[in-house]
Protein backbone atom coordinates (compact mmCIF):
# COMPACT_ATOMS: atom_id res chain seq x y z
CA UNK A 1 0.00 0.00 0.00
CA UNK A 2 1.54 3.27 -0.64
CA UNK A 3 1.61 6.30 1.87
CA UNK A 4 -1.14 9.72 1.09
CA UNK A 5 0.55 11.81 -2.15
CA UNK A 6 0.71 14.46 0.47
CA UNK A 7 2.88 11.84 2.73
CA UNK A 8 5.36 11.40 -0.09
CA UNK A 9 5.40 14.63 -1.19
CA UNK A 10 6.08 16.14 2.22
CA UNK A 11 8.92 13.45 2.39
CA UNK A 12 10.58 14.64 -1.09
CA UNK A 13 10.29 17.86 -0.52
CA UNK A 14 12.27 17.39 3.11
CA UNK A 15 14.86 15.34 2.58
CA UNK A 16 15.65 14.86 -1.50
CA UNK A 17 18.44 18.08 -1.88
CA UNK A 18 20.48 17.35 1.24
CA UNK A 19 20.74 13.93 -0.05
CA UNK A 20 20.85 14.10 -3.14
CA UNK A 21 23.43 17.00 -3.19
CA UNK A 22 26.29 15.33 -0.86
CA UNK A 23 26.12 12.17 -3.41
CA UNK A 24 26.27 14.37 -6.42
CA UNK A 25 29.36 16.22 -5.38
CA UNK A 26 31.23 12.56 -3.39
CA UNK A 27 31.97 11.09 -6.99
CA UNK A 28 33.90 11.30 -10.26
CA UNK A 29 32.27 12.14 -13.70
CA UNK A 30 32.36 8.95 -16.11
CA UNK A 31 34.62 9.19 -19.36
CA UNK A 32 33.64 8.40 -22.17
CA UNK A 33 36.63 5.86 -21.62
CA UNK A 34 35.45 3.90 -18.98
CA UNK A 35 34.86 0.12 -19.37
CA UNK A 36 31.42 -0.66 -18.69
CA UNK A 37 31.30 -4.15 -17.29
CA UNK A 38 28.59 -5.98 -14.95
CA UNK A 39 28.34 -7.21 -11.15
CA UNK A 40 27.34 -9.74 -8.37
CA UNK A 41 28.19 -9.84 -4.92
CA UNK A 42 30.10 -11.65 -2.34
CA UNK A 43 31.82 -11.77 0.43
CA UNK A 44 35.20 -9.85 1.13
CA UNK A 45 37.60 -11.15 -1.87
CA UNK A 46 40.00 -8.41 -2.40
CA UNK A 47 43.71 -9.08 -2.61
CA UNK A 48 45.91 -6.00 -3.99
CA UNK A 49 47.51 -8.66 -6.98
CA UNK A 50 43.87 -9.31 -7.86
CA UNK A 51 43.41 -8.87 -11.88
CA UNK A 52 40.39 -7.52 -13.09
CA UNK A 53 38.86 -9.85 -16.07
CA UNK A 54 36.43 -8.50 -18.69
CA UNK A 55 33.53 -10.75 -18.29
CA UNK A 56 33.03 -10.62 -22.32
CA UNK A 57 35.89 -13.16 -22.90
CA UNK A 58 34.61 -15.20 -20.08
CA UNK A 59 31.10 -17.40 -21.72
CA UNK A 60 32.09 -19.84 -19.53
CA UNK A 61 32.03 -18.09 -16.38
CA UNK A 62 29.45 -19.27 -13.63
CA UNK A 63 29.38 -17.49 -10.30
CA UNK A 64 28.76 -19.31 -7.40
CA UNK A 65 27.66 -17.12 -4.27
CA UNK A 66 26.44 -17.83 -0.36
CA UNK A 67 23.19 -16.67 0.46
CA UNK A 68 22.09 -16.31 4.35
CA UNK A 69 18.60 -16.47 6.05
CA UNK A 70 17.65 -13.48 7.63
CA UNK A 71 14.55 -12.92 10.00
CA UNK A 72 12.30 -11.83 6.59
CA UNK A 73 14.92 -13.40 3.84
CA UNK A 74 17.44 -13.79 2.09
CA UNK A 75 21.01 -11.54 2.36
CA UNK A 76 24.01 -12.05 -0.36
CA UNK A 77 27.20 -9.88 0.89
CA UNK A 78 27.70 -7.49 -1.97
CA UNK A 79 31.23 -5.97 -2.44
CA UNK A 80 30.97 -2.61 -4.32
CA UNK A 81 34.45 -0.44 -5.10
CA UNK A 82 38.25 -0.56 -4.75
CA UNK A 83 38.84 -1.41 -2.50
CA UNK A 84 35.80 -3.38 -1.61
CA UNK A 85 33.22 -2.04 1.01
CA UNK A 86 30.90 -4.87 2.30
CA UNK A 87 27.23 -5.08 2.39
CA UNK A 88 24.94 -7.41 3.21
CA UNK A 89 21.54 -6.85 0.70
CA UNK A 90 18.25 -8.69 0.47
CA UNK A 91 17.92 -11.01 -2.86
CA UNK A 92 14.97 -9.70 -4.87
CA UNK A 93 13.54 -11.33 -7.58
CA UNK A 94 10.63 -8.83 -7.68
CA UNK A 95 12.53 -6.03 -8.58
CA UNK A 96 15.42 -4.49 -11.02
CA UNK A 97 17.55 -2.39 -9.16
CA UNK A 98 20.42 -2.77 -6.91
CA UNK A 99 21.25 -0.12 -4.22
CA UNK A 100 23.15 0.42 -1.06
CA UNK A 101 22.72 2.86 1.38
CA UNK A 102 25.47 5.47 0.25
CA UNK A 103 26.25 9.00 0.59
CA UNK A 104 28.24 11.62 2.93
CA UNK A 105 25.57 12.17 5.51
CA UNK A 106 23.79 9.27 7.56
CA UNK A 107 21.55 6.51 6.23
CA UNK A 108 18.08 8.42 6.66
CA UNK A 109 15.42 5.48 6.91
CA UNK A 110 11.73 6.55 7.78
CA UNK A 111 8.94 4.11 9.13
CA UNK A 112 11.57 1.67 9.78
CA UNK A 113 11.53 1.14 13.46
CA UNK A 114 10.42 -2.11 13.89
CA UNK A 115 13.35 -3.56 11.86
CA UNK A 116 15.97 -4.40 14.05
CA UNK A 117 18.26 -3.05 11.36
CA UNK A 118 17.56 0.49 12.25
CA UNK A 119 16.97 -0.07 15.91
CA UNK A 120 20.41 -0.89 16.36
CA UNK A 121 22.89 1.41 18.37
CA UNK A 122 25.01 1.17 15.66
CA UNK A 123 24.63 3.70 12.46
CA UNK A 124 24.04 1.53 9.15
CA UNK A 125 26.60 0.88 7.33
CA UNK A 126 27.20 3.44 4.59
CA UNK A 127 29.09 3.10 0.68
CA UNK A 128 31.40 5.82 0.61
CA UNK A 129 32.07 6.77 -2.99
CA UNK A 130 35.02 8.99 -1.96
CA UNK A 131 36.89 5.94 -0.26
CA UNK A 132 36.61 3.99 -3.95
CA UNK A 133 38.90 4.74 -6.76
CA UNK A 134 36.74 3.29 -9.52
CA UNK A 135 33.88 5.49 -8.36
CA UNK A 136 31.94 7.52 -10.74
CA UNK A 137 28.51 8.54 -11.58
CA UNK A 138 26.06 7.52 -14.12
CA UNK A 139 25.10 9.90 -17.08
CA UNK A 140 22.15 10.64 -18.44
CA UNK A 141 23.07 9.05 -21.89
CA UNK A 142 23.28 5.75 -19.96
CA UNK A 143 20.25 2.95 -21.02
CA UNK A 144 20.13 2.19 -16.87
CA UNK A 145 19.42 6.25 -16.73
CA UNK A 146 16.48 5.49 -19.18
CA UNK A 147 15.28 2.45 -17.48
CA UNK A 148 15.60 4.03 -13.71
CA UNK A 149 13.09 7.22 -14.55
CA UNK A 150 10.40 4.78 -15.05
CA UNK A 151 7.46 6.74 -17.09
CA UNK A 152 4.82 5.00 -14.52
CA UNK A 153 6.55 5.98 -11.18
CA UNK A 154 4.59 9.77 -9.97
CA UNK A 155 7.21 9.90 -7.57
CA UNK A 156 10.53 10.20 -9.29
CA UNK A 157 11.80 13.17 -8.64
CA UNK A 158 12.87 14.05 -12.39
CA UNK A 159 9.03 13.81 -13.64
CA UNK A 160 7.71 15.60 -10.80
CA UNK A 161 10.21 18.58 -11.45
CA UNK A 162 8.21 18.64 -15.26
CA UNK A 163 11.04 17.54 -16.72
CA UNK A 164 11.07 15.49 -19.93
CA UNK A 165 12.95 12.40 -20.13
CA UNK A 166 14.00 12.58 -23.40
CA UNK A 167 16.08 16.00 -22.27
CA UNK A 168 18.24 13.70 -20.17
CA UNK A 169 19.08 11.00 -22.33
CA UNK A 170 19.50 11.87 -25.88
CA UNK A 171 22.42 11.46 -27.96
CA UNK A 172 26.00 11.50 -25.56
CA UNK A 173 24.51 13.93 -23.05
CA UNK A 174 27.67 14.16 -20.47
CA UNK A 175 25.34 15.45 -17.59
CA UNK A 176 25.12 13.16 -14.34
CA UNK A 177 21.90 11.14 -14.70
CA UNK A 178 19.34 13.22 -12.35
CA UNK A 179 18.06 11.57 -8.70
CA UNK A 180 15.69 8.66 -9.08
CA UNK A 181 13.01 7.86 -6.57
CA UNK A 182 12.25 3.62 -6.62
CA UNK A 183 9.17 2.18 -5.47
CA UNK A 184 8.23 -1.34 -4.02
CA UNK A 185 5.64 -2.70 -3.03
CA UNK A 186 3.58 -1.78 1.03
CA UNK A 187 4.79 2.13 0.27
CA UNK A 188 8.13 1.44 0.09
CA UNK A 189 10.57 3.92 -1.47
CA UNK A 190 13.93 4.79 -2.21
CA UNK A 191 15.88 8.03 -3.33
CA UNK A 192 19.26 7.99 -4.41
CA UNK A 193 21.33 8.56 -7.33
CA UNK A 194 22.80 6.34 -10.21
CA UNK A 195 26.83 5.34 -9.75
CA UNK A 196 29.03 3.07 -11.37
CA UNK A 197 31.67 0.88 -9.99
CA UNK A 198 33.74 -2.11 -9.31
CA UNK A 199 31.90 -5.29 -7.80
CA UNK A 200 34.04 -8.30 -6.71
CA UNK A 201 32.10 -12.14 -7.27
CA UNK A 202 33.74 -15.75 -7.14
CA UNK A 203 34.04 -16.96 -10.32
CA UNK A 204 34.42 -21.16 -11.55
CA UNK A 205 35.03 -22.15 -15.41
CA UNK A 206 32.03 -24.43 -15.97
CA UNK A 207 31.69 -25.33 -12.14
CA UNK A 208 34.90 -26.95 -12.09
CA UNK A 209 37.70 -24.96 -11.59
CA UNK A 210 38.17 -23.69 -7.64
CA UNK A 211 36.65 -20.53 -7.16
CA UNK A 212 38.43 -17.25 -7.72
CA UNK A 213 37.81 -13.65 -7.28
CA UNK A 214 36.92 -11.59 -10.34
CA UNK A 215 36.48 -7.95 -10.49
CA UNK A 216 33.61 -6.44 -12.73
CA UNK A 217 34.29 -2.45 -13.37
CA UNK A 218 31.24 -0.14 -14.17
CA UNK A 219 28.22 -1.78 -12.67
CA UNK A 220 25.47 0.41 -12.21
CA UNK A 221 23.98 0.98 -8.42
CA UNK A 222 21.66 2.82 -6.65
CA UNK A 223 23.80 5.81 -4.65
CA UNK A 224 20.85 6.16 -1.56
CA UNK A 225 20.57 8.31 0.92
CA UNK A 226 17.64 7.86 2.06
CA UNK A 227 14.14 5.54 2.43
CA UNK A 228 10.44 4.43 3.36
CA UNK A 229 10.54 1.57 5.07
CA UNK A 230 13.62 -0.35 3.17
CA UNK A 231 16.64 -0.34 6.14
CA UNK A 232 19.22 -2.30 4.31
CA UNK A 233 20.21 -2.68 0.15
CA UNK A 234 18.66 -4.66 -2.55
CA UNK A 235 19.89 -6.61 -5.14
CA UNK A 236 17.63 -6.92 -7.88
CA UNK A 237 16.97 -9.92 -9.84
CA UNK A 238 14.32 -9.20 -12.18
CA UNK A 239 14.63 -9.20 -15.98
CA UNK A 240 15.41 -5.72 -16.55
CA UNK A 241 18.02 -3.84 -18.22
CA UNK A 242 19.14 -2.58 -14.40
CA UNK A 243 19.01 -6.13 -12.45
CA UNK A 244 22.05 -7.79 -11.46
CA UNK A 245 21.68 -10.93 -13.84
CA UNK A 246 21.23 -8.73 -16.49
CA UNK A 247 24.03 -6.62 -16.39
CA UNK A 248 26.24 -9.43 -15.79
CA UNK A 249 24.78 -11.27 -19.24
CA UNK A 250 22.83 -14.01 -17.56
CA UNK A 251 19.40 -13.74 -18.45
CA UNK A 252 20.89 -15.33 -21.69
CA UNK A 253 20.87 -18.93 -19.24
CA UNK A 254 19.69 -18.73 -15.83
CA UNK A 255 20.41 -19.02 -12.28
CA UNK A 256 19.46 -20.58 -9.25
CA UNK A 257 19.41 -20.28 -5.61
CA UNK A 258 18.49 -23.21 -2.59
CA UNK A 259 16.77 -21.27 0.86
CA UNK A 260 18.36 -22.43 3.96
CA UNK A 261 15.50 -22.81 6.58
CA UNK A 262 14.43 -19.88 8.65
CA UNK A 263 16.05 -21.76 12.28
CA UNK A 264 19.38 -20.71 10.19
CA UNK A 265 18.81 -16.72 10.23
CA UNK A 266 21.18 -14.70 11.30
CA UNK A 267 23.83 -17.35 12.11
CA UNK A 268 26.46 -16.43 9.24
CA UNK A 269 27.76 -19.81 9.70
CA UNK A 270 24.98 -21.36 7.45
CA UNK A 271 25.04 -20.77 4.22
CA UNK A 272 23.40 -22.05 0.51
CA UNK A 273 24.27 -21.37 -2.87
CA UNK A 274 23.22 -18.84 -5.64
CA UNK A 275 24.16 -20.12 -8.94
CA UNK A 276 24.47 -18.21 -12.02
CA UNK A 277 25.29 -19.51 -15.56
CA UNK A 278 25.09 -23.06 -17.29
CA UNK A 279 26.26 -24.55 -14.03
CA UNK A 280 22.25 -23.47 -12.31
CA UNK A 281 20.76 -25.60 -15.21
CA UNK A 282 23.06 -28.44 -15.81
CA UNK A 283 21.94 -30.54 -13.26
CA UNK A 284 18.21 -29.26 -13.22
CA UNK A 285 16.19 -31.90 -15.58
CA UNK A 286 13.13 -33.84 -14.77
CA UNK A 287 15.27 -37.10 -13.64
CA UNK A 288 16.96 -35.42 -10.84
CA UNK A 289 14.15 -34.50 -9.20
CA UNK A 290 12.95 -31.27 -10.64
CA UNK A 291 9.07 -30.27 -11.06
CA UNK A 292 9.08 -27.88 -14.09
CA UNK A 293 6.76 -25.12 -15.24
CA UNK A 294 6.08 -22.89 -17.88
CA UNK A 295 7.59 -19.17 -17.13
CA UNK A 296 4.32 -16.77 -18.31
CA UNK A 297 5.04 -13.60 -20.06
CA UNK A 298 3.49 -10.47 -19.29
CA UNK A 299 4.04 -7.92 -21.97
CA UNK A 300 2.66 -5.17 -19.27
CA UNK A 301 5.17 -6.51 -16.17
CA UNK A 302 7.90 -8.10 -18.79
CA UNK A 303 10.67 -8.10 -15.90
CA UNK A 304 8.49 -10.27 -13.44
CA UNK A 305 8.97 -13.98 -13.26
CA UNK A 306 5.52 -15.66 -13.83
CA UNK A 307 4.24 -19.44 -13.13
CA UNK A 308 0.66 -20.82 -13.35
CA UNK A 309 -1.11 -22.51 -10.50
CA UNK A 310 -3.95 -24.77 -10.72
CA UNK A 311 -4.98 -25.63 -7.35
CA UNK A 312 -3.41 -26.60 -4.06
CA UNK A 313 -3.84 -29.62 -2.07
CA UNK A 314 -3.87 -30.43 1.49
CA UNK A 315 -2.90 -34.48 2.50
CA UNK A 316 -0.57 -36.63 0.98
CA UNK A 317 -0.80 -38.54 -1.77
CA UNK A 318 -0.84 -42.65 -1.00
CA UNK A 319 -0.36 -44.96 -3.31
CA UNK A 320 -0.67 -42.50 -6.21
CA UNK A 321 -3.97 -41.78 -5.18
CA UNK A 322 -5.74 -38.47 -5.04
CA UNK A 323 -4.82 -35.95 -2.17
CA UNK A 324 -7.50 -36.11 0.65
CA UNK A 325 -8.49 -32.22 -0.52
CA UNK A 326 -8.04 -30.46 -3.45
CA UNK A 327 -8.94 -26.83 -3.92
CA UNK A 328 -9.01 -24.79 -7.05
CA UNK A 329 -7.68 -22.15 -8.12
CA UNK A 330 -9.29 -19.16 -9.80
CA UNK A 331 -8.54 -19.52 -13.66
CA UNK A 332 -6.82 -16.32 -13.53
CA UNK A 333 -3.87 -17.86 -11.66
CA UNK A 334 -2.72 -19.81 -14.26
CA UNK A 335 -2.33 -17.59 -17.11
CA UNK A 336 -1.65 -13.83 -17.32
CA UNK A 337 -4.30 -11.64 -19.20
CA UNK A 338 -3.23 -8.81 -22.28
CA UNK A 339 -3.91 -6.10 -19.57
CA UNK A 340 -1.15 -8.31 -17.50
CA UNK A 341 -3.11 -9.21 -14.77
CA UNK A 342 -2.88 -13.02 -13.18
CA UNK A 343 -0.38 -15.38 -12.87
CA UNK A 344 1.55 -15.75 -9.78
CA UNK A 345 5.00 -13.67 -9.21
CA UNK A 346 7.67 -15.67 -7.73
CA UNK A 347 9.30 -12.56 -5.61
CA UNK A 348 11.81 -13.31 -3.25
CA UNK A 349 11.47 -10.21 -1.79
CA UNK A 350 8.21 -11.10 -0.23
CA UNK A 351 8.37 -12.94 2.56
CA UNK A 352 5.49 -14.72 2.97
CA UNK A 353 3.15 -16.31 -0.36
CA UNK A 354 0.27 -14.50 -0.77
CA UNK A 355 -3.34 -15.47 -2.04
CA UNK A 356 -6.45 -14.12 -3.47
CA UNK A 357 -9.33 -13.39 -0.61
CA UNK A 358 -11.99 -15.70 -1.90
CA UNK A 359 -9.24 -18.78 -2.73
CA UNK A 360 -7.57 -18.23 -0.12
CA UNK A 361 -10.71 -18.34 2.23
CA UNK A 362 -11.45 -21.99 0.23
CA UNK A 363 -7.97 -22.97 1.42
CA UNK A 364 -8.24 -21.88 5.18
CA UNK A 365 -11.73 -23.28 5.36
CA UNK A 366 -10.67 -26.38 4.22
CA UNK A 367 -7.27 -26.62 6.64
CA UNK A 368 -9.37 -25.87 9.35
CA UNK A 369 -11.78 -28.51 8.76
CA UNK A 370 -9.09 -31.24 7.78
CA UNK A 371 -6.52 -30.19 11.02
CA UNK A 372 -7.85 -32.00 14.54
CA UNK A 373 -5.86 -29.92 16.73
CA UNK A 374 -7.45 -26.92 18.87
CA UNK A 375 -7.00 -23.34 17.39
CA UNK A 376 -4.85 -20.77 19.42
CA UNK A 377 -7.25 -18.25 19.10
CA UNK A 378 -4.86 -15.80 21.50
CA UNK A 379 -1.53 -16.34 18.54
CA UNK A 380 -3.98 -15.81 15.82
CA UNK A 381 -4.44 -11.94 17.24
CA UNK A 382 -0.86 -11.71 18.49
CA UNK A 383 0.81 -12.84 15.33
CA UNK A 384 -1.86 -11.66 12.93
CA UNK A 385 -1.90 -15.26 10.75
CA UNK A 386 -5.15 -16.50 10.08
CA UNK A 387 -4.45 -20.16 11.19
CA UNK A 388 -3.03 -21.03 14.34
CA UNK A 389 -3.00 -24.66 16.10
CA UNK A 390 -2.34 -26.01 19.17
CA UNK A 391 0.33 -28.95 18.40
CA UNK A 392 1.16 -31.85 21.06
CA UNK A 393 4.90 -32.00 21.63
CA UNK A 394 6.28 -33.55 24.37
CA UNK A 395 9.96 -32.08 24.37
CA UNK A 396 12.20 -29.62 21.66
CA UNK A 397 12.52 -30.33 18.90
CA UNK A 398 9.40 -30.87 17.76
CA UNK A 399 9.12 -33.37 14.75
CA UNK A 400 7.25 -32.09 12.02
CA UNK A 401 6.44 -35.66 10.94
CA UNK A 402 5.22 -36.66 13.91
CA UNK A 403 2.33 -34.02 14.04
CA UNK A 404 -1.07 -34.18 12.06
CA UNK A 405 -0.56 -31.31 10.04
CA UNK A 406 -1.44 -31.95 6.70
CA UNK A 407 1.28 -31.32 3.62
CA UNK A 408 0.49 -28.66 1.35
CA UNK A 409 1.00 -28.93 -2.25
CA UNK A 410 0.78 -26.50 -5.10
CA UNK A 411 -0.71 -27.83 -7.95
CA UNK A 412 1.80 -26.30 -11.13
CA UNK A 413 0.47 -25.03 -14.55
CA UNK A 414 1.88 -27.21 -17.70
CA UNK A 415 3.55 -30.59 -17.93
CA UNK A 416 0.64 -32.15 -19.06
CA UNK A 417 -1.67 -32.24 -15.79
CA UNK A 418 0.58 -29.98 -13.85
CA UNK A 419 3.73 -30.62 -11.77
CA UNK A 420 2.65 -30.85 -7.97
CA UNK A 421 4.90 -29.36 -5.87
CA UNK A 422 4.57 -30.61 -2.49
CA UNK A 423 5.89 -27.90 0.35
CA UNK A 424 8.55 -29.02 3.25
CA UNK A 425 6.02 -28.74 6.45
CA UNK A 426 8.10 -26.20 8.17
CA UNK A 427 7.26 -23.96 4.81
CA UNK A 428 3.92 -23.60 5.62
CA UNK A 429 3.92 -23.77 9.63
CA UNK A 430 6.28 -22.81 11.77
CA UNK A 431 6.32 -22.71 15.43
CA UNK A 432 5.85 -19.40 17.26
CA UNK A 433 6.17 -20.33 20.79
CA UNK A 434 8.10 -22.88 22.77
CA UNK A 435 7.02 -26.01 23.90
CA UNK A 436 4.98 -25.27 27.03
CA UNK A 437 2.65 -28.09 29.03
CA UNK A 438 3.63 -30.36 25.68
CA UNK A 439 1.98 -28.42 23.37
CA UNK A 440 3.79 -25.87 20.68
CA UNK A 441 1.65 -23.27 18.79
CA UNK A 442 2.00 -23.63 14.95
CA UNK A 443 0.77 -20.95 12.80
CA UNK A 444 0.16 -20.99 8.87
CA UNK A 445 2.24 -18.51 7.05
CA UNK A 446 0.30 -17.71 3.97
CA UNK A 447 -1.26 -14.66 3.51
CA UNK A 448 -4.53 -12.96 1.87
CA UNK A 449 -3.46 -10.47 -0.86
CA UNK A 450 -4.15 -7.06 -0.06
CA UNK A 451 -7.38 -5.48 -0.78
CA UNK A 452 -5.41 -2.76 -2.71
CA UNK A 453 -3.51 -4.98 -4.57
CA UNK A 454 -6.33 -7.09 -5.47
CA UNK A 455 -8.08 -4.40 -7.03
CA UNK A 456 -5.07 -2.82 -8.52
CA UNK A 457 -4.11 -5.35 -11.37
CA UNK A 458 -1.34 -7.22 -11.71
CA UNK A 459 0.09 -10.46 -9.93
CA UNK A 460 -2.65 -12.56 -9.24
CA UNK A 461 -1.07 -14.22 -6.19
CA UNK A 462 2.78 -14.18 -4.73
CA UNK A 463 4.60 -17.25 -3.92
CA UNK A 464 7.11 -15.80 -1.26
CA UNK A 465 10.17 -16.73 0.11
CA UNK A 466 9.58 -18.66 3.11
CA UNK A 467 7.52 -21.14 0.74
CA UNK A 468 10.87 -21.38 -1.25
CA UNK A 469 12.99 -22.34 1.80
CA UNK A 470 14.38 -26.10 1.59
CA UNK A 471 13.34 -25.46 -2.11
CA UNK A 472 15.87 -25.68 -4.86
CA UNK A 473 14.76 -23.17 -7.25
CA UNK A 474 16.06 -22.58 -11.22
CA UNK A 475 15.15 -19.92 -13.41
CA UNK A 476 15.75 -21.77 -16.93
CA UNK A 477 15.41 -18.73 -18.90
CA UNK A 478 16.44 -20.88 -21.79
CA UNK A 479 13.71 -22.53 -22.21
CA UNK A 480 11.50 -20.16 -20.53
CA UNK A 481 10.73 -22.36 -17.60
CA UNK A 482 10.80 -22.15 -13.36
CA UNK A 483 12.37 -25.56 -11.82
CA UNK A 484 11.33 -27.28 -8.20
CA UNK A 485 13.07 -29.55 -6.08
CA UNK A 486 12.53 -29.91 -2.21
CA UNK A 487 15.69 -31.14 -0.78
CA UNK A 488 17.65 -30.21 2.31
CA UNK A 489 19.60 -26.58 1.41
CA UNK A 490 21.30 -27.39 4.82
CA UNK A 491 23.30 -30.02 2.25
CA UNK A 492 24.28 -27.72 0.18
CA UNK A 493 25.95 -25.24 2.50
């Protein structure tokens, strides 16, 4: 949901010059020299002998990366400059652009107080383009100037000012690329400025070689100084000209990342793999265990990553028989209309998977019905999930297969009846208290779509992160497809 206009404005008009101004005058203006080369992230690699590699002669490149729970998902460290400054930013499929919090001045973050992130003592960690030698800022000629001063965002700074975008990036125009405001989605916002620099990644030669750090120059970030409701950095993973993948030349193959569970965040010595390159889909084929659907376009969202889902079904299925309930989806879940409404967005940047009110009623109607354990009526209000049970457990830890919860499973779009993706339990409950008088509350965690967004257009329904955990995931964007396979991520660590 996003904030009044008046909010917004009142925010903009506050806070957007000081900002804005000590980023503009902190960097370097790009030559027309400069190599313009691509990014990922990692943690701290640099060595002073370190060469840098142009990623061009390097087709053969795959980039293998950890990737840590956190208490609402999923952190990669990204290492931005020369020498490297370290920051730990969400993974974001949902989105296109990557930022830090950067600038001169302190992090300013508004409505963020209930994040422990900007509760702490200590200030947030800040890129500091004046400490980098490869710093410089983006220019208005640049195609990630174009693509940042979205058309359809009322709050970008450069279109509220009345001015054209054409102005700012026709022909060579050497002018630094004006401030940017970014929206997500719940009112979130960020304001910053386009930079370019150096981003360190490990790097294997077709998943076999040992891993070694590689230094891609002239990677386009998001300079911010300040924020609604977004505390740390993002790195975006959509399919748009700004998004990480893409400027690293991987949405010509794909990638893939495996969740660690959620009793893993914040303990940095747990960690899973993101995968990028022929090395995410080599092993990710129908005999090893993968459930496969089609990826939907959406000619209105193109930079979203679409599946289809047919239904979702609670019990297990026995001797190939049919699951003890099955509920339907809507038909607008499984295909996305011209207007680009429907479908379901796989966003990693959404924690929990979200559902249309009247399906998701079906399915809550129907767990409640099928579950034979006493509702905590008292978590339901505390917690705010819909579905809360009262599980017998005589002593931590609790054994998922021991309880009577049913398995959920999400019936897939394509494959010729659908691929059904069964869920690991603790992706759809999870315990919110501790075992008291042998009994542990377990709530749901799935989530009605907003009213707002409902009514808005777009996505039809969100499958979130905490769904994905224990989840091997692969975005084949080869053949256009999204790959499942439950299996322990813990393994892969």
């Amino acid at each position: 949901m996003h904030p009044p206009s008046i909010h917004i404005s009142f925010i903009l008009l506050c806070i957007i010059s000081s900002c804005f101004s000590s980023q503009s005058t902190d960097t370097k203006p790009l030559s027309q020299n400069s190599i313009v080369l691509d990014l990922s992230h990692v943690r701290s690699l640099y060595t002073p002998s370190m060469t840098i590699l142009n990623s061009t002669r390097y087709d053969f490149l795959d980039i293998i990366e950890p990737v840590t729970a956190y208490i609402d998902g999923y952190l990669l460290s990204l290492n931005l400059g020369t020498p490297p400054q370290v920051f730990q930013v969400y993974l974001d499929t949902g989105s296109d652009l990557t930022w830090v919090p950067c600038g001169t001045s302190s992090y300013q973050c508004m409505e963020c107080g209930s994040n422990e992130h900007s509760t702490s003592k200590r200030p947030t960690p800040m890129f500091l383009p004046s400490q980098s030698s490869t710093n410089t800022m983006d220019l208005c000629g640049s195609r990630f100037c174009v693509d940042v001063h979205s058309s359809d965002n009322r709050f970008d700074p450069c279109a509220a000012a009345g001015c054209a975008i054409p102005a700012f990036t026709s022909g060579l125009c050497a002018r630094p690329c004006p401030p940017f405001s970014y929206t997500y989605g719940g009112g979130a916002l960020v304001l910053g400025s386009l930079a370019r620099d150096s981003v360190t990644l490990h790097g294997s030669v077709h998943g076999i070689a040992p891993l070694s750090p590689v230094a891609f120059p002239g990677f386009s970030f998001g300079c911010v100084g300040s924020s609604i409701r977004e505390p740390i950095g993002i790195a975006g993973f959509g399919k748009g000209t700004l998004s990480l993948p893409s400027q690293l030349g991987f949405l010509g193959k794909g990638f893939s990342h495996c969740f660690l569970g959620f009793r893993f965040a914040r303990n940095p010595n747990f960690t899973s793999p993101l995968v990028m390159g022929e090395l995410a889909l080599s092993s990710a084929t129908e005999t090893d265990g993968f459930l496969f659907t089609p990826m939907l376009k959406s000619f209105t969202y193109p930079n979203f990553y679409y599946i289809g889902l047919e239904g979702i079904s609670l019990g297990a299925n026995i001797n190939g028989s049919t699951a003890a309930m099955a509920i339907a989806a809507p038909p607008s879940l499984s295909s996305v209309d011209p207007r680009g409404d429907g479908g379901v967005l796989v966003d990693t940047g959404t924690t929990y998977t979200h559902l249309p009110g009247p399906f998701y009623a079906a399915v809550m109607s129907s767990l409640s019905s099928a579950v034979p354990y006493e509702r905590s009526r008292d978590m339901e209000d505390r917690t705010g999930f819909d579905l809360c049970f009262k599980v017998p457990c005589a002593r931590a830890p609790c054994a998922e297969e021991d309880d009577e919860l049913p398995p959920i499973s999400l019936h897939l779009a394509g494959g010729g009846g659908g691929a059904r993706l069964t869920l690991p339990k603790l992706s759809c409950y999870y315990p919110v208290t501790a075992v008291k008088d042998n009994v542990v509350v377990k709530c749901l965690l799935f989530q009605r779509m907003d009213e707002e967004e409902e009514a808005g257009g777009g996505p039809g329904a969100v499958l979130g992160s905490f769904q994905m955990q224990n989840v091997e995931v692969v975005y084949d964007l080869v053949a256009g497809r999204v790959g499942f396979r439950p299996r322990d991520c813990a393994v892969r660590a």
